[in-house]
Protein backbone atom coordinates (compact mmCIF):
# COMPACT_ATOMS: atom_id res chain seq x y z
CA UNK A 1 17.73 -4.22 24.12
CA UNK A 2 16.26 -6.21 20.87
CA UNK A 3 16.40 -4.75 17.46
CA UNK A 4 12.99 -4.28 16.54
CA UNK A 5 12.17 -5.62 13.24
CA UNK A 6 10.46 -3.61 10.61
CA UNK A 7 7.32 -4.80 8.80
CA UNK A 8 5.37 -3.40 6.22
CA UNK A 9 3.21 -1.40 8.60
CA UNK A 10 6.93 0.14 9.65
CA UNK A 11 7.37 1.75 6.19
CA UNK A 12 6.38 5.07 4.13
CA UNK A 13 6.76 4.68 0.43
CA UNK A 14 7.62 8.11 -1.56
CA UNK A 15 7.47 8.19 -5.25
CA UNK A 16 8.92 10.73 -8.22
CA UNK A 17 10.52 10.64 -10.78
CA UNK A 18 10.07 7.06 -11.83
CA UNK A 19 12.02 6.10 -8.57
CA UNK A 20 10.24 4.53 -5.34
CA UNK A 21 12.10 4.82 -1.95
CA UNK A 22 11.06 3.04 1.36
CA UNK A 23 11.53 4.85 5.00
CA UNK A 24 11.12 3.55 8.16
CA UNK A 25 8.29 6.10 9.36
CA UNK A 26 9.59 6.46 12.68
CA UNK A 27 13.41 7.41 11.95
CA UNK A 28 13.27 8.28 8.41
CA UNK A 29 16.12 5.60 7.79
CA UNK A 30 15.57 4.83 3.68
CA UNK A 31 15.08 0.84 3.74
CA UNK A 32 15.32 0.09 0.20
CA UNK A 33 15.14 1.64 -3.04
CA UNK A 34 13.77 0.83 -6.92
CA UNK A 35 14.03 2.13 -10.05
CA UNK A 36 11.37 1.46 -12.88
CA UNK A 37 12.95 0.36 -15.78
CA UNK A 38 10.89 1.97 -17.99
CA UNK A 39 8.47 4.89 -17.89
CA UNK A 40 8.70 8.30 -16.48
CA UNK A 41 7.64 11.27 -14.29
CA UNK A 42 4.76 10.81 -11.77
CA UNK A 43 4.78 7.80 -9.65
CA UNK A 44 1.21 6.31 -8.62
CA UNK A 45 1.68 4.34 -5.34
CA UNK A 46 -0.69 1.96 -3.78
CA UNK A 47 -0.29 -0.56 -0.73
CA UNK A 48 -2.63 -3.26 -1.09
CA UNK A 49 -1.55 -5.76 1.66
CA UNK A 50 1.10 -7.90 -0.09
CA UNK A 51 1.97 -5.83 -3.04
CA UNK A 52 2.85 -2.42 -3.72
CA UNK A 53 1.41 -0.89 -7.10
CA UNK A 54 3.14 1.27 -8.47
CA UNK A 55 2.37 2.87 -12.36
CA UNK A 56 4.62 5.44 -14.15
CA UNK A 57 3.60 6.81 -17.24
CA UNK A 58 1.54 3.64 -18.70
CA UNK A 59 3.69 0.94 -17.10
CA UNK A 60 2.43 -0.71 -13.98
CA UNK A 61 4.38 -2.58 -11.66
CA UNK A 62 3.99 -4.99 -8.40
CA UNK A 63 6.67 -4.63 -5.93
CA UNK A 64 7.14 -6.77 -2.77
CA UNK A 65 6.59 -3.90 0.09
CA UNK A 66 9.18 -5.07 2.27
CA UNK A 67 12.01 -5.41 -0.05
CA UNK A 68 11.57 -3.69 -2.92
CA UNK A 69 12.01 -6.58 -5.19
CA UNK A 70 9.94 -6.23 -8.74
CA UNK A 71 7.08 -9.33 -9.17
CA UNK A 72 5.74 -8.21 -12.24
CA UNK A 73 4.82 -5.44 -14.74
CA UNK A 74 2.38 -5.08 -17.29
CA UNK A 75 2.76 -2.33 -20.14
CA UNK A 76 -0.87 -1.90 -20.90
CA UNK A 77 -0.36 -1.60 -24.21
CA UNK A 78 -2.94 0.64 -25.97
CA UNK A 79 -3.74 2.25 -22.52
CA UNK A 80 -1.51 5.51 -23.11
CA UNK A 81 0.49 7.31 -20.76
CA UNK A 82 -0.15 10.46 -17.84
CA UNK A 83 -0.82 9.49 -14.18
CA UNK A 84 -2.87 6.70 -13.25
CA UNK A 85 -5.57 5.90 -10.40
CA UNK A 86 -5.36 2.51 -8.66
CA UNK A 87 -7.56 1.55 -6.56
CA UNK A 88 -8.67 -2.71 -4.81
CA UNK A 89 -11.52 -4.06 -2.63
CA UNK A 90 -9.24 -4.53 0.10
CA UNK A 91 -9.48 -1.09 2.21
CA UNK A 92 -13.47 -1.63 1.59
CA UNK A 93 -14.01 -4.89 2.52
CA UNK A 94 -11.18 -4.34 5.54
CA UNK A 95 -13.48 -0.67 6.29
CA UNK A 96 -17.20 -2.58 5.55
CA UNK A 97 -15.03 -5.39 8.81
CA UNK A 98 -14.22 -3.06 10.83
CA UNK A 99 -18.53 -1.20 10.67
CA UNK A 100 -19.48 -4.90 10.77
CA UNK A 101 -17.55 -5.34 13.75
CA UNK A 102 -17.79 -1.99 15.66
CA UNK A 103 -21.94 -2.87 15.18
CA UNK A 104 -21.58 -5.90 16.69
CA UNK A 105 -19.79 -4.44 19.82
CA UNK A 106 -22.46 -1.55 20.18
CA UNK A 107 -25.34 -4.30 19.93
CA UNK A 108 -23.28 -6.68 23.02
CA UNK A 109 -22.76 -3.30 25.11
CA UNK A 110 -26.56 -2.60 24.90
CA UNK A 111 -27.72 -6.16 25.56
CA UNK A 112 -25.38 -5.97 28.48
CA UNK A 113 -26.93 -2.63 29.80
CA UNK A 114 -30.35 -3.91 29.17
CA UNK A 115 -29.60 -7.22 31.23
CA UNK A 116 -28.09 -5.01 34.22
């Protein structure tokens, strides 16, 4: 039987105590974990295709999903500290797509009924 191969889609991501873990949501199974080198407390998370935010106490970081591997991180000096709110396009452009799309399908099933 072939192992099946994880993907991002595969994954939960759990956050506290300045420490991020990755499960596979099916089994649990923890598939990597991080560390943020500086900060805090309370873990923001968000999944925004590529990149996982993630911001502790004033410090914001972008993690590759999949691995777990840091890309960046930006103090924001001057910003202070306490839990932030992260938010992209993405999920409303993917969301405004999907309306768009589920439109179009109601608009062919009803020039199809009409031409019956």
């Amino acid at each position: 039987m072939p192992e099946h191969r994880l993907t991002i889609d595969d994954l939960i991501f759990v956050g506290f105590n300045r420490r991020i873990a990755a499960l596979d949501k099916r089994t649990c199974e923890t598939i990597w974990k991080w560390k943020a080198p500086n900060g805090t407390g309370y873990v923001t998370l968000l999944v925004d295709s590529d990149i996982l935010f993630a911001s502790v106490q004033g410090y914001t970081y972008g993690l590759d999903p999949a691995t777990g591997r840091q890309l960046w991180y930006n103090a924001l000096s001057g910003m202070g500290t306490g839990a932030a709110s992260l938010a992209t396009t993405t999920a409303i452009s993917n969301n405004a797509l999907l309306g768009a799309a589920d439109a179009d399908a109601q608009q062919a099933a009803a020039a199809g009924a009409a031409g019956s």
